[in-house]
Protein backbone atom coordinates (compact mmCIF):
# COMPACT_ATOMS: atom_id res chain seq x y z
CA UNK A 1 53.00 9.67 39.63
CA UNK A 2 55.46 10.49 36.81
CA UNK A 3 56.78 13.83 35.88
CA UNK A 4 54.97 14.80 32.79
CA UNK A 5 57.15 16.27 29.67
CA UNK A 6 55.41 19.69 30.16
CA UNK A 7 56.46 19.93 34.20
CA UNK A 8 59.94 18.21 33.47
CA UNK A 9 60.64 21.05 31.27
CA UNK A 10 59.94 23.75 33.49
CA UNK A 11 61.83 21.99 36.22
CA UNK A 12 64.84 22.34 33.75
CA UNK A 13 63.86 25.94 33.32
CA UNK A 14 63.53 26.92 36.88
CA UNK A 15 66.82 24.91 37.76
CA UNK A 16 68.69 27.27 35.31
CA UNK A 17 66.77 30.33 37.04
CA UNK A 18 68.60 29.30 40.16
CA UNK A 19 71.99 28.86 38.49
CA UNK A 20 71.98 32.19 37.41
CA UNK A 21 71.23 33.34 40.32
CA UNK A 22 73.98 31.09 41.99
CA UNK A 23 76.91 32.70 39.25
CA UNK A 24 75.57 36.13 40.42
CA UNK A 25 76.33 35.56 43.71
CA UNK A 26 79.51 38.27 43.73
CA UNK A 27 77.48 41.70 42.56
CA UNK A 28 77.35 44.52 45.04
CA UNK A 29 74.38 44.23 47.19
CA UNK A 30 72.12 46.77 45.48
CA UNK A 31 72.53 44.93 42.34
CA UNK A 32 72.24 41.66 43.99
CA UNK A 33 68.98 42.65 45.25
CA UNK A 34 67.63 44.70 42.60
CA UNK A 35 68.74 40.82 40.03
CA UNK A 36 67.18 38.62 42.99
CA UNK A 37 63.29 40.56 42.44
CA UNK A 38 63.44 40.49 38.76
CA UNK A 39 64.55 36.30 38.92
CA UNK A 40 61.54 35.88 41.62
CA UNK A 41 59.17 37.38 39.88
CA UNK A 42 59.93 35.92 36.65
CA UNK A 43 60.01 32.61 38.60
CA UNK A 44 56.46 33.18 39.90
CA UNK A 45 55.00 34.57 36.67
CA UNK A 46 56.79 31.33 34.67
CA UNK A 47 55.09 28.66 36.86
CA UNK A 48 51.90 30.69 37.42
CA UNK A 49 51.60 30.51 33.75
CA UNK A 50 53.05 27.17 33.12
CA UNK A 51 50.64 25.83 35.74
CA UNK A 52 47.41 27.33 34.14
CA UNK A 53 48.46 26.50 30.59
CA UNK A 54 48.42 22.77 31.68
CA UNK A 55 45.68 22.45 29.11
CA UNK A 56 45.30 25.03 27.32
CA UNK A 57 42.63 23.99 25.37
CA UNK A 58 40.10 23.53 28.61
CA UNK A 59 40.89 27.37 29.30
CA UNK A 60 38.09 28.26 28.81
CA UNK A 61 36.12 26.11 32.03
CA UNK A 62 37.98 28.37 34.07
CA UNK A 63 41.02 27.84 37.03
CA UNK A 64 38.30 25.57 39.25
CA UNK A 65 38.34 22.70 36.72
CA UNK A 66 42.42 22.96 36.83
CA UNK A 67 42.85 20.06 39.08
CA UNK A 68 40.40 17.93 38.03
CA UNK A 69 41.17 18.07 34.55
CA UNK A 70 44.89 16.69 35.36
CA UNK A 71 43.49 14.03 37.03
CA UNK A 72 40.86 13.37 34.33
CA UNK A 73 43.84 13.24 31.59
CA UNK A 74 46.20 11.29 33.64
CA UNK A 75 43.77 8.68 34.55
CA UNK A 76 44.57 5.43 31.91
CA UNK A 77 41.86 3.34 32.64
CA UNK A 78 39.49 4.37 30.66
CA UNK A 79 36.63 2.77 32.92
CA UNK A 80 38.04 4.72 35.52
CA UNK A 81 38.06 7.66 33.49
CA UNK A 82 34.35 7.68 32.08
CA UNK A 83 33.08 7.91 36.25
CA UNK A 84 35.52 10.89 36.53
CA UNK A 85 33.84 12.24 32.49
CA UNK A 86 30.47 11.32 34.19
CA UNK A 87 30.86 13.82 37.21
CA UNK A 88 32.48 16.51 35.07
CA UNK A 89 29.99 16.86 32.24
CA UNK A 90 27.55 16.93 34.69
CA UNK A 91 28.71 20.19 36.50
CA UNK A 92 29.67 21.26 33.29
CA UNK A 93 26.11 21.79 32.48
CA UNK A 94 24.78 22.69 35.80
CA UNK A 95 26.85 25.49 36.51
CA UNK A 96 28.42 26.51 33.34
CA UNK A 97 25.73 25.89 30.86
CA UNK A 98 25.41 23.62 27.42
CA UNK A 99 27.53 25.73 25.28
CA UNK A 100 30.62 25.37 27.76
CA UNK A 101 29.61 21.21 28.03
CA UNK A 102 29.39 21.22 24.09
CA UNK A 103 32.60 22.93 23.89
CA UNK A 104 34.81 20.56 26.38
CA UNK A 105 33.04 17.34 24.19
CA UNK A 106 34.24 18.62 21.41
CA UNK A 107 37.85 19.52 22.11
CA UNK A 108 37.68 16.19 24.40
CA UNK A 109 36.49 14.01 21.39
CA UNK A 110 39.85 16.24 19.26
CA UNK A 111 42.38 14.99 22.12
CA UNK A 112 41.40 11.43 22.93
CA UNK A 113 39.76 9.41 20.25
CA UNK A 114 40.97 6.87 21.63
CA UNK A 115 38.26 6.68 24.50
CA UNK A 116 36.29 3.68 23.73
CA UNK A 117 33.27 5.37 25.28
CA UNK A 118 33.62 8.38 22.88
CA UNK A 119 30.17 7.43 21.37
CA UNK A 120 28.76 8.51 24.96
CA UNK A 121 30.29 11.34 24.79
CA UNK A 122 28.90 12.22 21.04
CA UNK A 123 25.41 11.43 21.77
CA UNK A 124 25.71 14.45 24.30
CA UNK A 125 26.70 16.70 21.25
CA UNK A 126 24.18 14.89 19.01
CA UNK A 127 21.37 15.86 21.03
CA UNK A 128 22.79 19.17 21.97
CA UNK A 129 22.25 19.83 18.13
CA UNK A 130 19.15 18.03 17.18
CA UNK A 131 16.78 20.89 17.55
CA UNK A 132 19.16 23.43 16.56
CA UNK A 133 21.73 22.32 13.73
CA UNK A 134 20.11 18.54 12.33
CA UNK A 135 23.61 18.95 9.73
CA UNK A 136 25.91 18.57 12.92
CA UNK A 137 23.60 16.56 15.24
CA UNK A 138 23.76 13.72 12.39
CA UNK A 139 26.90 14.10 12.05
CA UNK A 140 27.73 13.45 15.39
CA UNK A 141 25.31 9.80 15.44
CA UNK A 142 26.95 9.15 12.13
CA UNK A 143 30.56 8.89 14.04
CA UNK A 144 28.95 6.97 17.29
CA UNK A 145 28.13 4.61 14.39
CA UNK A 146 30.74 4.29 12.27
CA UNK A 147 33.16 4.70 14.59
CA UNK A 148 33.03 3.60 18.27
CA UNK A 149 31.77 0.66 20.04
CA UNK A 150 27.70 0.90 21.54
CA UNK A 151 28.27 2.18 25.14
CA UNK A 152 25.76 0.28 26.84
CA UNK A 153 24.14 1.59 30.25
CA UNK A 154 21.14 -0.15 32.16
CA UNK A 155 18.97 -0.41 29.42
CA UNK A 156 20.02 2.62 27.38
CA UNK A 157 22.26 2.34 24.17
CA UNK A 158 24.38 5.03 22.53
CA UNK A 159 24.12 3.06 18.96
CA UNK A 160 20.17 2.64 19.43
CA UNK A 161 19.79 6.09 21.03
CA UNK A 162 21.91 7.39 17.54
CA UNK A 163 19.91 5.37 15.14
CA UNK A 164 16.69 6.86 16.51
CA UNK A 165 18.28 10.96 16.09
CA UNK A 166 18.76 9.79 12.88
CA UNK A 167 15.18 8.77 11.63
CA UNK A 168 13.50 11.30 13.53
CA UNK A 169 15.81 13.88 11.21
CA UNK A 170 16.88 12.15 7.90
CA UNK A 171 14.48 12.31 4.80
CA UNK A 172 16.47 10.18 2.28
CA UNK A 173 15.34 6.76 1.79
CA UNK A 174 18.29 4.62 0.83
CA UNK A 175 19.75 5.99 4.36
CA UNK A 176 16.64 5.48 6.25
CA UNK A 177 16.56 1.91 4.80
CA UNK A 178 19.58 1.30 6.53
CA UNK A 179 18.72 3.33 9.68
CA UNK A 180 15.82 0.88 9.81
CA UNK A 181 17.35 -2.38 9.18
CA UNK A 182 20.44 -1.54 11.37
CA UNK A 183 17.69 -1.76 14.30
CA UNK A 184 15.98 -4.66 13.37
CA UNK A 185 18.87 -6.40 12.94
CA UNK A 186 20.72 -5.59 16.45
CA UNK A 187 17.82 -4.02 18.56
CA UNK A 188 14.78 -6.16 18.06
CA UNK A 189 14.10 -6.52 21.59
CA UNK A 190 13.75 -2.88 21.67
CA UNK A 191 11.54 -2.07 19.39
CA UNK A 192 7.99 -2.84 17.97
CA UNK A 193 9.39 -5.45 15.27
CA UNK A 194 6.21 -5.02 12.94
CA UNK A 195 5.79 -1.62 12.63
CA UNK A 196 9.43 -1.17 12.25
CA UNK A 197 9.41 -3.42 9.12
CA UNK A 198 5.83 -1.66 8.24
CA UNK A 199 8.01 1.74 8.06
CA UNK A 200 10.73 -0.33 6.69
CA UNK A 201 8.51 -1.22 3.20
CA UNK A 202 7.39 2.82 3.05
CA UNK A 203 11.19 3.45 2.83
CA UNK A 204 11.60 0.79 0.35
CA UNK A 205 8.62 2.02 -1.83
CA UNK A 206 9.92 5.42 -1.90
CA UNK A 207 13.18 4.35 -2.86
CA UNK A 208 11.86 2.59 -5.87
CA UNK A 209 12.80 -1.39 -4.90
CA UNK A 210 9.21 -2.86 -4.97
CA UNK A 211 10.42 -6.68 -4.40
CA UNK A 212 11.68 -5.52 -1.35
CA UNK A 213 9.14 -3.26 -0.46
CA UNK A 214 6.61 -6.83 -0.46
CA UNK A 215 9.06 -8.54 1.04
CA UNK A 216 9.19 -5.96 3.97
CA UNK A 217 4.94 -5.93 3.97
CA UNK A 218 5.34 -10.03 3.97
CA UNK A 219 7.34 -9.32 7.28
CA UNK A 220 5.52 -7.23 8.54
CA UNK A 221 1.76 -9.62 8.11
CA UNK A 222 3.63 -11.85 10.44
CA UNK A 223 2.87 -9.15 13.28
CA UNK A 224 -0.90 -9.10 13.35
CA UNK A 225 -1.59 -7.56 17.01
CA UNK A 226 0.92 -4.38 15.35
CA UNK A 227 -0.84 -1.11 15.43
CA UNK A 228 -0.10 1.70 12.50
CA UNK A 229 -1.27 5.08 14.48
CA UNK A 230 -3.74 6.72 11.73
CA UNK A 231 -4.49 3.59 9.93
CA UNK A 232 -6.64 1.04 11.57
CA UNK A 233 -7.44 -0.89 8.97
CA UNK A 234 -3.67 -0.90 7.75
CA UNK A 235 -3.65 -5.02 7.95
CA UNK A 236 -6.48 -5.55 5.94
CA UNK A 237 -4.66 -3.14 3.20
CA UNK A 238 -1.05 -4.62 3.42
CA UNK A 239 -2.90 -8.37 2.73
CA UNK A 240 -5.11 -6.53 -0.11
CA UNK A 241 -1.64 -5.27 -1.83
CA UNK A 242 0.10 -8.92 -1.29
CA UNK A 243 -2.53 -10.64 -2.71
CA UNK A 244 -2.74 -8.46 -5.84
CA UNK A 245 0.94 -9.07 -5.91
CA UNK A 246 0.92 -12.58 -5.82
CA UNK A 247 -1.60 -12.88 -8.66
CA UNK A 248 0.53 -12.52 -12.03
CA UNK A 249 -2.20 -11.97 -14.48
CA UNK A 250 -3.58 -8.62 -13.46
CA UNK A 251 -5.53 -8.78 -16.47
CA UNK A 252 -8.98 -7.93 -15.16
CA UNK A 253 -7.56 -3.97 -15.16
CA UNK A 254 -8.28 -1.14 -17.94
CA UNK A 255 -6.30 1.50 -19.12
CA UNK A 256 -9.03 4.41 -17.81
CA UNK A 257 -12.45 4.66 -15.58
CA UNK A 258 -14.11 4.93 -18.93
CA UNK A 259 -12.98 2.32 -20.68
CA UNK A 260 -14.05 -0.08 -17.78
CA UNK A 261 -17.42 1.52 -17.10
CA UNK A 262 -18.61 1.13 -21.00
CA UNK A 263 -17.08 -2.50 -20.76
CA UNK A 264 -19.28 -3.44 -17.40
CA UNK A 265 -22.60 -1.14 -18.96
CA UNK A 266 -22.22 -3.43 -22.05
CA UNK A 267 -22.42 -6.18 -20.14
CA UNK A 268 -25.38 -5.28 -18.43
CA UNK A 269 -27.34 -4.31 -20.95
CA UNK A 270 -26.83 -7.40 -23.10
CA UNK A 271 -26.49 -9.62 -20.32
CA UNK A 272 -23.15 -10.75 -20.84
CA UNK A 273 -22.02 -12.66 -18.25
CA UNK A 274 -19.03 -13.72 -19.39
CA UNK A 275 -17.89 -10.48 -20.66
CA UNK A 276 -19.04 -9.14 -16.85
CA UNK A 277 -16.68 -11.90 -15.22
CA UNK A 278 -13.91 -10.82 -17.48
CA UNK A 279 -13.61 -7.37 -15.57
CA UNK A 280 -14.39 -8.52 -12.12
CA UNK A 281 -10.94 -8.26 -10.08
CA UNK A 282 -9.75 -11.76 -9.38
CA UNK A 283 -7.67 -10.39 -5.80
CA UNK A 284 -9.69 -8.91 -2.74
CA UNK A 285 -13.07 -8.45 -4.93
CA UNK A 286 -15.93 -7.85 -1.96
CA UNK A 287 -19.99 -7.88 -2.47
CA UNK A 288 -21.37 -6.31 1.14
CA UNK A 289 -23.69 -4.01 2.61
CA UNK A 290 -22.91 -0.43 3.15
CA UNK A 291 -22.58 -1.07 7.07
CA UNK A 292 -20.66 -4.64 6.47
CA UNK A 293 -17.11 -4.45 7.60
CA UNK A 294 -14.94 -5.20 4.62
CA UNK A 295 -12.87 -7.28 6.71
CA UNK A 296 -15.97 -9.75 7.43
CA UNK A 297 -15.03 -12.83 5.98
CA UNK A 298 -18.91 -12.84 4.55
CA UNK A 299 -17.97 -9.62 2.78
CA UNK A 300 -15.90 -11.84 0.23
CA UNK A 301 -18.38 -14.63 -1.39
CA UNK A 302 -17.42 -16.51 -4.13
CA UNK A 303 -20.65 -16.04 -5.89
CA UNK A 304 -22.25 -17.04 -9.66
CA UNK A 305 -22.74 -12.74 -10.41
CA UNK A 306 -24.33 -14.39 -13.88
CA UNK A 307 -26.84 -16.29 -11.80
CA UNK A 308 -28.54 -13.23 -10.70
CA UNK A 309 -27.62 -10.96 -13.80
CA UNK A 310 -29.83 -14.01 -15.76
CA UNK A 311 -32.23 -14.53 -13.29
CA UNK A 312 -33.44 -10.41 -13.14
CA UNK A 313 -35.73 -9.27 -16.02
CA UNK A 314 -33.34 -6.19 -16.89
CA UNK A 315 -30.67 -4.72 -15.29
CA UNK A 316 -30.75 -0.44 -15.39
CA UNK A 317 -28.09 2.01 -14.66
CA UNK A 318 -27.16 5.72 -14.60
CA UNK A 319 -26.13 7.67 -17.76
CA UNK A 320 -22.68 8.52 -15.73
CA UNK A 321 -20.94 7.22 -12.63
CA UNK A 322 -20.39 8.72 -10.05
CA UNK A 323 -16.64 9.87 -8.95
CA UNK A 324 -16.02 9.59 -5.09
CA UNK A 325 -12.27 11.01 -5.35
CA UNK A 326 -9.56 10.66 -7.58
CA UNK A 327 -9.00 7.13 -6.97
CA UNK A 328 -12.65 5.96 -6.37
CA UNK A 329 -16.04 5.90 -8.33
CA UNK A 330 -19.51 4.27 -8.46
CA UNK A 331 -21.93 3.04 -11.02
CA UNK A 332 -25.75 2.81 -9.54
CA UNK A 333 -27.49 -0.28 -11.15
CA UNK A 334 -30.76 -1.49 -10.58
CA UNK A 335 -33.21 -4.16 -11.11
CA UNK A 336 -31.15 -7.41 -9.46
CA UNK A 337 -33.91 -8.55 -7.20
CA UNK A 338 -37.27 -7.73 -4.83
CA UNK A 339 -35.62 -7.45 -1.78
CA UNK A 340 -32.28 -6.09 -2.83
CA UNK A 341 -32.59 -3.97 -6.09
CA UNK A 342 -30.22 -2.11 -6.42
CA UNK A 343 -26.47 -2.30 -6.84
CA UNK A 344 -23.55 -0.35 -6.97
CA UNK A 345 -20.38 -1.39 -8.43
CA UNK A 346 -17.51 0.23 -7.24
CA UNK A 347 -14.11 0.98 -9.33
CA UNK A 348 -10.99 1.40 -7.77
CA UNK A 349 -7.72 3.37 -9.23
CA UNK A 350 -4.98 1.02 -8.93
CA UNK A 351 -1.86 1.25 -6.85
CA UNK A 352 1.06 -1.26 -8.22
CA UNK A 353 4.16 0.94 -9.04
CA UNK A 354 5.96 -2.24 -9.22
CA UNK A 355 4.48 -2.25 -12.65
CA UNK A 356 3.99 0.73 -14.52
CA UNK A 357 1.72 -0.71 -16.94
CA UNK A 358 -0.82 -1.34 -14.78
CA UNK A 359 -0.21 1.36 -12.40
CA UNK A 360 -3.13 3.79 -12.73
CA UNK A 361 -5.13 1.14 -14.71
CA UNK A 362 -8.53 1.19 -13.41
CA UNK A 363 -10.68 -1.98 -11.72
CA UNK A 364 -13.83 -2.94 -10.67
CA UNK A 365 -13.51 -3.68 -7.11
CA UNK A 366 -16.77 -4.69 -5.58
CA UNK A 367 -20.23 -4.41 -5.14
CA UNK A 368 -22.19 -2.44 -2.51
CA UNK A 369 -25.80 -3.85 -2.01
CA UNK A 370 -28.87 -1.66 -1.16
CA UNK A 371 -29.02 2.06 -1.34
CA UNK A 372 -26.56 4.73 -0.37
CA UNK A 373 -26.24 5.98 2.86
């Protein structure tokens, strides 16, 4: 093994010790004696401290990590090395605790940057930090990131295990975008493609960039057996939104609930079907039964409405509608047929931010037939 700088110098220093000694060799014996303690004892006190000051840094860990540590820093193969890092991190935090094992990362990751598997190393410290600082733990899977190669291990990955701290702590969008498309685009086979791009499209839509946003949705329709937890009817949704999108007219909407419901009672009462057809939404418009499942494909007919609004005697309806929620509200009609009198037309607030012309515009959505629940 070679003779490091550090233990070449005090080899120079303890040579010159003995030298001095060696010149001295003619005083009287008290002297002689008394000069002999004082050199031993600032010989042992020189390479009892020189020894322990090896690296100074790792003080700290205590004399029992001494020898190791030597080893651990003298080692050049850096395979080699990450076995020895292994073993030592782990009785780091067994017997010393996580604050000691944060502390030797960190002045580790100062002194060798060089390690190419430094991000394993970080992802320690990221966790360490997740549920206590989020400001340093993403700091930490920012440099595994930007910095060092993915250390891969059995099936875990420093890079995918970084990305994942990351969403579960960052809130702004343009970064989560990237977050998210950094995984699809070099961990698919790790993670549930379609509601990855589902999440992907939120991110989008909260970051304002709406072609993308139905781009991401378009993605994520190709992934039918995907499950959204709290929204089970989230595919039926995604193809109502791409199919309003897709239609470039949009002209069936008005500007307020009030508007359209005068528009749609005028047409009743005068029997206007034209004028009705003119307000009836052109995408996902559905005429069912309160216990139909709007994803029956018989919930969506492409039915004459001015067959049966000329074929009834008169058509009746309430004074007001009535308002579900803030997005949502019915009109009660009556008078269609004998076995099915009454109607009720439902209006639906609608959602396009892509457009903020129509966004909040107001539409008439579908029909319910028979009597509320």
């Amino acid at each position: 093994m070679k003779t490091s700088g550090r233990s070449g110098t005090k080899e120079m220093i303890v040579g010159a010790l003995l030298r001095l000694f060696s010149s001295n060799a003619r005083m009287r014996t008290g002297s002689r004696r008394f000069f002999t303690a004082i050199l031993l004892t600032g010989l042992i006190l020189f390479t009892s401290c020189a020894g322990s000051n090896s690296y100074p840094r790792y003080e700290f860990l205590g004399p029992e990590y001494r020898s190791y540590l030597a080893r651990l820093m003298e080692e050049k193969d850096f395979a080699s090395r990450f076995v020895m890092m292994e073993r030592l991190t782990a009785e780091i935090a067994r017997e010393r605790g996580s604050d000691d094992l944060r502390s030797f990362i960190h002045q580790y990751s100062m002194d060798q940057g060089d390690d190419p598997y430094m991000a394993y190393y970080l992802q320690i410290l990221g966790d360490h930090y997740a549920g206590q600082k989020p400001g340093l733990s993403q700091y930490y899977y920012n440099r595994i990131l930007s910095e060092y190669p993915d250390v891969r291990r059995g099936t875990s990955s420093t890079h995918f295990a970084a990305l994942q701290g990351l969403l579960r702590q960052e809130t702004d969008p343009p970064k989560r975008i990237e977050y998210y498309r950094q995984l699809i685009r070099e961990f698919p086979e790790k993670i549930d493609l379609g509601l990855t791009w589902y999440r992907l499209a939120g991110e989008y839509r909260n970051d304002g960039r709406f072609s993308e946003y139905f781009a991401a949705l378009e993605e994520f329709s190709r992934y039918p057996d995907t499950r959204v937890p709290g929204a089970p009817d989230i595919h039926e949704a995604v193809q109502e939104q791409l199919s309003f999108h897709r239609n470039n007219s949009k002209d069936w909407t008005s500007p307020s609930l009030d508007t359209l419901v005068d528009n749609i009672k005028i047409s009743l009462y005068y029997k206007q079907d034209w004028r009705l057809e003119r307000h009836r939404a052109k995408e996902n418009f559905f005429a069912m039964s309160w216990l139909q499942d709007p994803s029956d494909f018989n919930s969506r007919p492409n039915f004459n409405i001015g067959t049966f609004l000329n074929a009834a005697r008169s058509i009746s309806f309430s004074a007001d509608f009535t308002i579900l929620n803030e997005k949502e509200a019915y009109l009660k009609t009556w008078g269609w047929s004998y076995r099915i009198p009454e109607w009720y037309f439902y209006f639906r607030k609608v959602d396009y931010p892509a457009d903020p012309e129509i966004h909040g515009n107001w539409e008439w959505a579908g029909i319910y037939f028979g009597d509320t629940l």
